[in-house]
C-alpha atoms as a PDB file:
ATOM      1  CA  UNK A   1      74.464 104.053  88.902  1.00  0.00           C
ATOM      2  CA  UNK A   2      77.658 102.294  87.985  1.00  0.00           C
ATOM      3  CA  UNK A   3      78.552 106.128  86.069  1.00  0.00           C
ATOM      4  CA  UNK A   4      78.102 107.496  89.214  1.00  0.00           C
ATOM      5  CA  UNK A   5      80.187 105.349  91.721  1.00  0.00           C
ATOM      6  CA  UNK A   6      83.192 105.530  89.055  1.00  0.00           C
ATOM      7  CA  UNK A   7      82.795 109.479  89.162  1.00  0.00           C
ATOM      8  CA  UNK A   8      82.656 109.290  92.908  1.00  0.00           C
ATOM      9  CA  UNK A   9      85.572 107.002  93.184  1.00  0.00           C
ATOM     10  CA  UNK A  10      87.466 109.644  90.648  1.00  0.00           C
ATOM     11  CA  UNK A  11      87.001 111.986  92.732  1.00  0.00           C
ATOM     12  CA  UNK A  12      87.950 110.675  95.700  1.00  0.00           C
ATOM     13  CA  UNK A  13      91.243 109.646  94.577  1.00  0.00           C
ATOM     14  CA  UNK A  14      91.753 112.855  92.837  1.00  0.00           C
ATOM     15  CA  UNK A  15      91.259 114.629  96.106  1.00  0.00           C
ATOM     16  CA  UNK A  16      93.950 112.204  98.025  1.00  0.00           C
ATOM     17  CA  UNK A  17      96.326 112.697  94.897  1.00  0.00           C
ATOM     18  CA  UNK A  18      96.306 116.372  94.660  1.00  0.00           C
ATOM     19  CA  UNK A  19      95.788 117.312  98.587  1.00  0.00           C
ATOM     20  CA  UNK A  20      97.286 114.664 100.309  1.00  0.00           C
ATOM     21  CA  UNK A  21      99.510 112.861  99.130  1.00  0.00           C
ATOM     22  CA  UNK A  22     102.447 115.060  98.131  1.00  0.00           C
ATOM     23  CA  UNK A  23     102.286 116.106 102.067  1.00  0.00           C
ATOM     24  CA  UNK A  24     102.582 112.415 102.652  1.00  0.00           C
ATOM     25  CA  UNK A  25     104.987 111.642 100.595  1.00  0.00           C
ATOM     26  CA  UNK A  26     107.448 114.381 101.852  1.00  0.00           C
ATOM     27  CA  UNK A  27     108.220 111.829 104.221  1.00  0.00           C
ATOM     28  CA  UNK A  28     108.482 108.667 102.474  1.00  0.00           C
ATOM     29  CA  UNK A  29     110.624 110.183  99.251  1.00  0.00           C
ATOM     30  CA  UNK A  30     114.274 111.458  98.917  1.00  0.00           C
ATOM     31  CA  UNK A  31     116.450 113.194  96.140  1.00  0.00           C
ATOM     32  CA  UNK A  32     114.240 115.178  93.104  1.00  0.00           C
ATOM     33  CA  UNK A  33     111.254 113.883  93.629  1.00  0.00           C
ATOM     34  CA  UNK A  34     110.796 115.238  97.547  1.00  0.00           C
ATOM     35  CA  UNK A  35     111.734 118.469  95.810  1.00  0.00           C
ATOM     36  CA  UNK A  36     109.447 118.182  93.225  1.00  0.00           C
ATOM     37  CA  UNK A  37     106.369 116.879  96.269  1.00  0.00           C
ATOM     38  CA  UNK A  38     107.736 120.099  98.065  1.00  0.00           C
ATOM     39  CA  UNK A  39     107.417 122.610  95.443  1.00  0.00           C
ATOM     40  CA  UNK A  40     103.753 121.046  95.047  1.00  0.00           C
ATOM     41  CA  UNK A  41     103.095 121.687  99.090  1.00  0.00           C
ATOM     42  CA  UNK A  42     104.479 125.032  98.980  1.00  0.00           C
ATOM     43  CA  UNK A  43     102.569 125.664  95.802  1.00  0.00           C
ATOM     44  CA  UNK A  44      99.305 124.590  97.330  1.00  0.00           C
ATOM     45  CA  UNK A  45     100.424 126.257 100.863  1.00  0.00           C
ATOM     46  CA  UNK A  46     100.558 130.012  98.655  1.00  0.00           C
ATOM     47  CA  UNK A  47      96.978 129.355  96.459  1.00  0.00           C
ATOM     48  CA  UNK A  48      95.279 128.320 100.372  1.00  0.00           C
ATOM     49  CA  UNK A  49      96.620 131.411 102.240  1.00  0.00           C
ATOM     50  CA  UNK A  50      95.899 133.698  98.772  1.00  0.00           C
ATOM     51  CA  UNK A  51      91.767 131.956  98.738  1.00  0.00           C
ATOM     52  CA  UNK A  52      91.697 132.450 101.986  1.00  0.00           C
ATOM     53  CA  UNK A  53      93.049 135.956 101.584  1.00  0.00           C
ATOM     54  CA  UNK A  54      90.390 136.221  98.690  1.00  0.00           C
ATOM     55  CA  UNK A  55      87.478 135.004 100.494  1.00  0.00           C
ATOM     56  CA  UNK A  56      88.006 137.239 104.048  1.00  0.00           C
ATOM     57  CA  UNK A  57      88.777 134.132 105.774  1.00  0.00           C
ATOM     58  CA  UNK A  58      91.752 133.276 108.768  1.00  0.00           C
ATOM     59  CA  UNK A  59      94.731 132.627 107.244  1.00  0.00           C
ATOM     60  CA  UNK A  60      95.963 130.224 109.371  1.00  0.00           C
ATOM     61  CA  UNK A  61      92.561 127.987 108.417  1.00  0.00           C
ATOM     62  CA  UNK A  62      95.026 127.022 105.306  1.00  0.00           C
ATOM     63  CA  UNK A  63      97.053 124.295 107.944  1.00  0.00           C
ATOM     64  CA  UNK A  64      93.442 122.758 108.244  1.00  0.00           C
ATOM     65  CA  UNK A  65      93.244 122.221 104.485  1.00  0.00           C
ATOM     66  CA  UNK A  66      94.583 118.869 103.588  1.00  0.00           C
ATOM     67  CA  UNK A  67      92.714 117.460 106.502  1.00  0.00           C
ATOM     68  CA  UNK A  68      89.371 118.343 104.892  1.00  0.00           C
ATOM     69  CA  UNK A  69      90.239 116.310 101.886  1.00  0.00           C
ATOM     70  CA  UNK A  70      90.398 113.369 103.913  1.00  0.00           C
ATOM     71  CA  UNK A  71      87.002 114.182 105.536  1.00  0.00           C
ATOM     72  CA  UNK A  72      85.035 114.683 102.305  1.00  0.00           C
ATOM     73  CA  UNK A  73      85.997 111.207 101.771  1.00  0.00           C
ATOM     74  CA  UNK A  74      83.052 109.529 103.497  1.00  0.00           C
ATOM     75  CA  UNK A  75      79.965 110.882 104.340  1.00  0.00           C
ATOM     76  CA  UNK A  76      79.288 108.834 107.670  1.00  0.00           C
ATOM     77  CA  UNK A  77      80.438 110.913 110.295  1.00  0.00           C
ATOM     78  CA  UNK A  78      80.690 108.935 114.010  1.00  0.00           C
ATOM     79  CA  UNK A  79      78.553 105.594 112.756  1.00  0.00           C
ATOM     80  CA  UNK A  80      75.528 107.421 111.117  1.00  0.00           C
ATOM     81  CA  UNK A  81      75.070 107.973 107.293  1.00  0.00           C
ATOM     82  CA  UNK A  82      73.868 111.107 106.085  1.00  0.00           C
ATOM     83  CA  UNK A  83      72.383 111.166 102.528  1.00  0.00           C
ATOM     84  CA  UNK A  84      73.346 113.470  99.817  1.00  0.00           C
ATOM     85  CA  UNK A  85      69.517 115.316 100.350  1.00  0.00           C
ATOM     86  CA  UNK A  86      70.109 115.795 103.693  1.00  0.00           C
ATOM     87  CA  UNK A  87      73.557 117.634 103.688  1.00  0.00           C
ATOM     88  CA  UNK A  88      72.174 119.725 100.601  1.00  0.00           C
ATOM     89  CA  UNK A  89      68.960 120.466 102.637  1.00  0.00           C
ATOM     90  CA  UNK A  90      71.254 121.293 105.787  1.00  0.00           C
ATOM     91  CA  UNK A  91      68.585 119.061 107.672  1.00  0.00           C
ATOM     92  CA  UNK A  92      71.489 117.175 109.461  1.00  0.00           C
END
């Protein structure tokens, strides 16, 4: 169990790290390293559009992206918990 919560906490901060953050931190860094966060965003900007390109999708779904990083962080969606079983059964 304690294996598990360390991979999910991982993960989660992975996700935050690699999505979110260098979107975030466009605004709260100057000099190389907001270059460096946005050659990362427009990096991540062109592999979106070219999935979504990939995939048949909208490409305008991309500006959604980052959000959904922050939404796969908790599974309790307006006060109600939905168990791992449920969302792979699609019973929710």
């Amino acid at each position: 169990m304690l294996s598990l919560l360390f991979w999910l906490a991982a993960a989660s901060a992975a996700q935050l790290v690699v999505f979110v953050w260098p979107i975030v931190a466009l605004a709260l860094t100057r000099g190389a390293t907001w270059w460096l966060n946005l050659a990362v965003v427009v990096l991540l900007a062109v592999l979106y559009v070219d999935t979504a390109h990939c995939h048949g999708s909208q490409r305008w779904h991309c500006v959604g992206a980052p959000v959904t990083a922050l939404l796969f962080q908790h599974i309790i969606w307006r006060g109600t918990h939905y168990s791992l079983k449920e969302l792979k059964a699609n019973k929710v």
